[in-house]
N, C-alpha and C. Protein backbone atom coordinates (compact mmCIF):
# COMPACT_ATOMS: atom_id res chain seq x y z
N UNK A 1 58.03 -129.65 320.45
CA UNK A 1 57.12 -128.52 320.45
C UNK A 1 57.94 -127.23 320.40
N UNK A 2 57.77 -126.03 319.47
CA UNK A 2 58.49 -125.26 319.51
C UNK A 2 57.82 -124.25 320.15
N UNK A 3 58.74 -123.22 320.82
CA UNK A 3 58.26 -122.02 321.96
C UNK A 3 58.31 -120.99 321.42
N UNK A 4 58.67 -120.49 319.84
CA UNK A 4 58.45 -119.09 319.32
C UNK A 4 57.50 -118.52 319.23
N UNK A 5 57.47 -117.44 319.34
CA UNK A 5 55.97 -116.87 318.96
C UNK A 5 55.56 -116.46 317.69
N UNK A 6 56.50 -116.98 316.77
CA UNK A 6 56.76 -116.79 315.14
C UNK A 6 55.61 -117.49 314.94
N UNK A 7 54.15 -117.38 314.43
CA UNK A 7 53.75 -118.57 313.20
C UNK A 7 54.60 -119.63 312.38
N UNK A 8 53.68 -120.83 312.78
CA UNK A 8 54.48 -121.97 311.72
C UNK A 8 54.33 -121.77 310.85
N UNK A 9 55.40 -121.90 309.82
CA UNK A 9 55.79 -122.08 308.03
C UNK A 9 54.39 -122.58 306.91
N UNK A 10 53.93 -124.28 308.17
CA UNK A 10 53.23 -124.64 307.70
C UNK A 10 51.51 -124.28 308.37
N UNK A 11 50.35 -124.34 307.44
CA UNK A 11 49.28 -124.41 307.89
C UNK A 11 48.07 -125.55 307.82
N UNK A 12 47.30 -125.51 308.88
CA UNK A 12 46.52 -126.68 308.25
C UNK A 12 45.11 -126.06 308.11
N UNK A 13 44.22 -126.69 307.46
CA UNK A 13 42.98 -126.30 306.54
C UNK A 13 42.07 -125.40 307.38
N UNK A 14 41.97 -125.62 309.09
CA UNK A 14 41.35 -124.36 309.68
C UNK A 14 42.42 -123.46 309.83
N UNK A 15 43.29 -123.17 309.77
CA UNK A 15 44.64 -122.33 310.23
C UNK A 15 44.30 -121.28 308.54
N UNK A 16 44.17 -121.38 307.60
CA UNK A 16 44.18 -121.12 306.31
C UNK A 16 42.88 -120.77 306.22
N UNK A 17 41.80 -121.11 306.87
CA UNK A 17 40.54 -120.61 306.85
C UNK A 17 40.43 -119.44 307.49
N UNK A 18 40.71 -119.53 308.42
CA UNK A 18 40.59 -118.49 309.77
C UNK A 18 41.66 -117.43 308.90
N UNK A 19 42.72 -117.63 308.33
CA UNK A 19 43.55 -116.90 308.18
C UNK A 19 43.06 -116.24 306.21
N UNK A 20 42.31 -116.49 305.77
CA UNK A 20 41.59 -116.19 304.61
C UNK A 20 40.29 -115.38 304.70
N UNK A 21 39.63 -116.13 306.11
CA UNK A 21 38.07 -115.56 306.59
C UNK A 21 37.31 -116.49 305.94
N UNK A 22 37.48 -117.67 305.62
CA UNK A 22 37.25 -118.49 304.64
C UNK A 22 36.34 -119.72 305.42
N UNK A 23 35.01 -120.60 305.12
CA UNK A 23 35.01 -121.77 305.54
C UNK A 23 35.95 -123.00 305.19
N UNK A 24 35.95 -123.70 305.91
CA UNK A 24 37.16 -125.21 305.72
C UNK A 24 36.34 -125.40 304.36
N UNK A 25 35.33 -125.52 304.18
CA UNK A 25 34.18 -125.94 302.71
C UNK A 25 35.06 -125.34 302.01
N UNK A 26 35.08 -124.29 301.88
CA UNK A 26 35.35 -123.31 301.03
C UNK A 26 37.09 -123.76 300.98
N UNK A 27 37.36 -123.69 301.87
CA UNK A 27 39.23 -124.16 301.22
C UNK A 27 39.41 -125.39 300.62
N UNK A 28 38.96 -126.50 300.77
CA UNK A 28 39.03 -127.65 300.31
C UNK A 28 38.12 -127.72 299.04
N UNK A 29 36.93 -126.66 298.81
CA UNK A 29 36.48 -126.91 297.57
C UNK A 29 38.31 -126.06 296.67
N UNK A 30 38.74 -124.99 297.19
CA UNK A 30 39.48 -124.48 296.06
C UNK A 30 40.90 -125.30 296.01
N UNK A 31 40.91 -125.91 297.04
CA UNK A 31 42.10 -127.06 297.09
C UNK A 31 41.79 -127.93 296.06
N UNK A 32 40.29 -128.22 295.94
CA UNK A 32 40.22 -129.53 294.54
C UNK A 32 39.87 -128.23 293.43
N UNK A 33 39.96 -127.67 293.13
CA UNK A 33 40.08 -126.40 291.94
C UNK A 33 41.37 -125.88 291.34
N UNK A 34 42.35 -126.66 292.47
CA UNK A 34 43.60 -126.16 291.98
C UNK A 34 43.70 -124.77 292.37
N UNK A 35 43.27 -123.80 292.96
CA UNK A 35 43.44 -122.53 293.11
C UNK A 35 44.27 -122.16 294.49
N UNK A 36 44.13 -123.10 295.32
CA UNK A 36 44.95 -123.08 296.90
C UNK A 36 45.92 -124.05 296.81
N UNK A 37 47.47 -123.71 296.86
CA UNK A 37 48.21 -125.27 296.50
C UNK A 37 47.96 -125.56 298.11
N UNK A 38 48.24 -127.04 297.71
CA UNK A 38 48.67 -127.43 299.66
C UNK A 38 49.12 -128.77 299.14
N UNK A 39 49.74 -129.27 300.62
CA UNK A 39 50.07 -130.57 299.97
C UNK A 39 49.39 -131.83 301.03
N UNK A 40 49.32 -132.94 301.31
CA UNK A 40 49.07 -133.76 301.95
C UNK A 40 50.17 -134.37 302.74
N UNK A 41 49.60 -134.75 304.15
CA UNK A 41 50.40 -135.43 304.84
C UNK A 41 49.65 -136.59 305.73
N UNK A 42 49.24 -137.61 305.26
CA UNK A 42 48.56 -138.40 305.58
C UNK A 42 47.11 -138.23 304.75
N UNK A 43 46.26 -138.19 305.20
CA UNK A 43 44.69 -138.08 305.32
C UNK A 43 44.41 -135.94 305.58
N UNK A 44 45.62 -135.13 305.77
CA UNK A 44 45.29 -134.21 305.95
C UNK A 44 46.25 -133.06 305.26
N UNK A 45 45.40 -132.14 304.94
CA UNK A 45 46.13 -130.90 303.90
C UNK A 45 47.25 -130.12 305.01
N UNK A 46 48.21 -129.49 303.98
CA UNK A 46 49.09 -128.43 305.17
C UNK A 46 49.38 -127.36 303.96
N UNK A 47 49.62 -126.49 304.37
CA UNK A 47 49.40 -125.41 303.44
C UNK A 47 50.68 -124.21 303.67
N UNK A 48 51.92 -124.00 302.62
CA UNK A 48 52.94 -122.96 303.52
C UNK A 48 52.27 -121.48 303.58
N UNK A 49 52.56 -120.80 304.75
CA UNK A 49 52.36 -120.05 305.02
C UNK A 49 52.08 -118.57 303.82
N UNK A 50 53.72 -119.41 302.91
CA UNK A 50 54.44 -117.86 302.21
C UNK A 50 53.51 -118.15 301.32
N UNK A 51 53.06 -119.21 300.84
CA UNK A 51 52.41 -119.49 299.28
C UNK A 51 51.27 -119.09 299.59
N UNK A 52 50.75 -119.09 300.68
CA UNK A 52 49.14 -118.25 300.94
C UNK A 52 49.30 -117.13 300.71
N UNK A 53 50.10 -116.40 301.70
CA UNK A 53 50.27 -114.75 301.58
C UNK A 53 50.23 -114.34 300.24
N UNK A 54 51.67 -115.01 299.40
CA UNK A 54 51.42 -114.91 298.16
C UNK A 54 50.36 -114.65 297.30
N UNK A 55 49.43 -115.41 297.29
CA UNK A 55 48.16 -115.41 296.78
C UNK A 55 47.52 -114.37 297.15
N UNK A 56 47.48 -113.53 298.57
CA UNK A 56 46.57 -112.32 298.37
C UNK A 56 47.63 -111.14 297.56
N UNK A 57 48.76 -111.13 298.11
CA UNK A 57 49.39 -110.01 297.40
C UNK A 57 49.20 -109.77 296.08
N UNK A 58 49.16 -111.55 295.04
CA UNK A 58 48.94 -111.43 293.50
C UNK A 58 48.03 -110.87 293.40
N UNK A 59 46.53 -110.48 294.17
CA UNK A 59 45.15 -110.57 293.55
C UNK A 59 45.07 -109.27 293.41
N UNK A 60 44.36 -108.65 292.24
CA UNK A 60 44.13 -107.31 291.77
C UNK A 60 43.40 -106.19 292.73
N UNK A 61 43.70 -105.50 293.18
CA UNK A 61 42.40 -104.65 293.86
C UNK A 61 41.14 -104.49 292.54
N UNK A 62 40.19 -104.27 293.14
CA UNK A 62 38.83 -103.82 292.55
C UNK A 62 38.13 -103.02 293.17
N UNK A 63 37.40 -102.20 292.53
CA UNK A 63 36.45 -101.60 292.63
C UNK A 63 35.15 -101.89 292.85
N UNK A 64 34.54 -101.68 294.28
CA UNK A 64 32.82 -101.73 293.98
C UNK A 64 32.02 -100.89 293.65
């Protein structure tokens, strides 16, 4: 068990929800869309941290 107060590297599918604002529905539908990479470890998704962040930084601002 590690004692940092760093966030882990890795995430798992509520960790990535909560951290998106996202339902688990909603991540695992874009996990089978190809749009969220993650990978499997057993029966369950883990998701790196940097490759999430990543993904908001790419996304365009818009206008409403």
């Amino acid at each position: 068990m590690t004692t940092s107060k760093e966030p882990s590297q890795i995430m798992t599918v509520e960790e990535v929800a909560d951290f998106l604002k996202l339902s688990k529905i909603t991540v695992y539908k874009l996990v089978k869309k190809g749009d969220l990479p993650g990978f499997r470890v057993g029966n369950s998704w883990r998701f790196r941290r940097e490759t999430i962040a990543g993904i908001i930084t790419k996304q365009p601002a818009t206008k409403v």
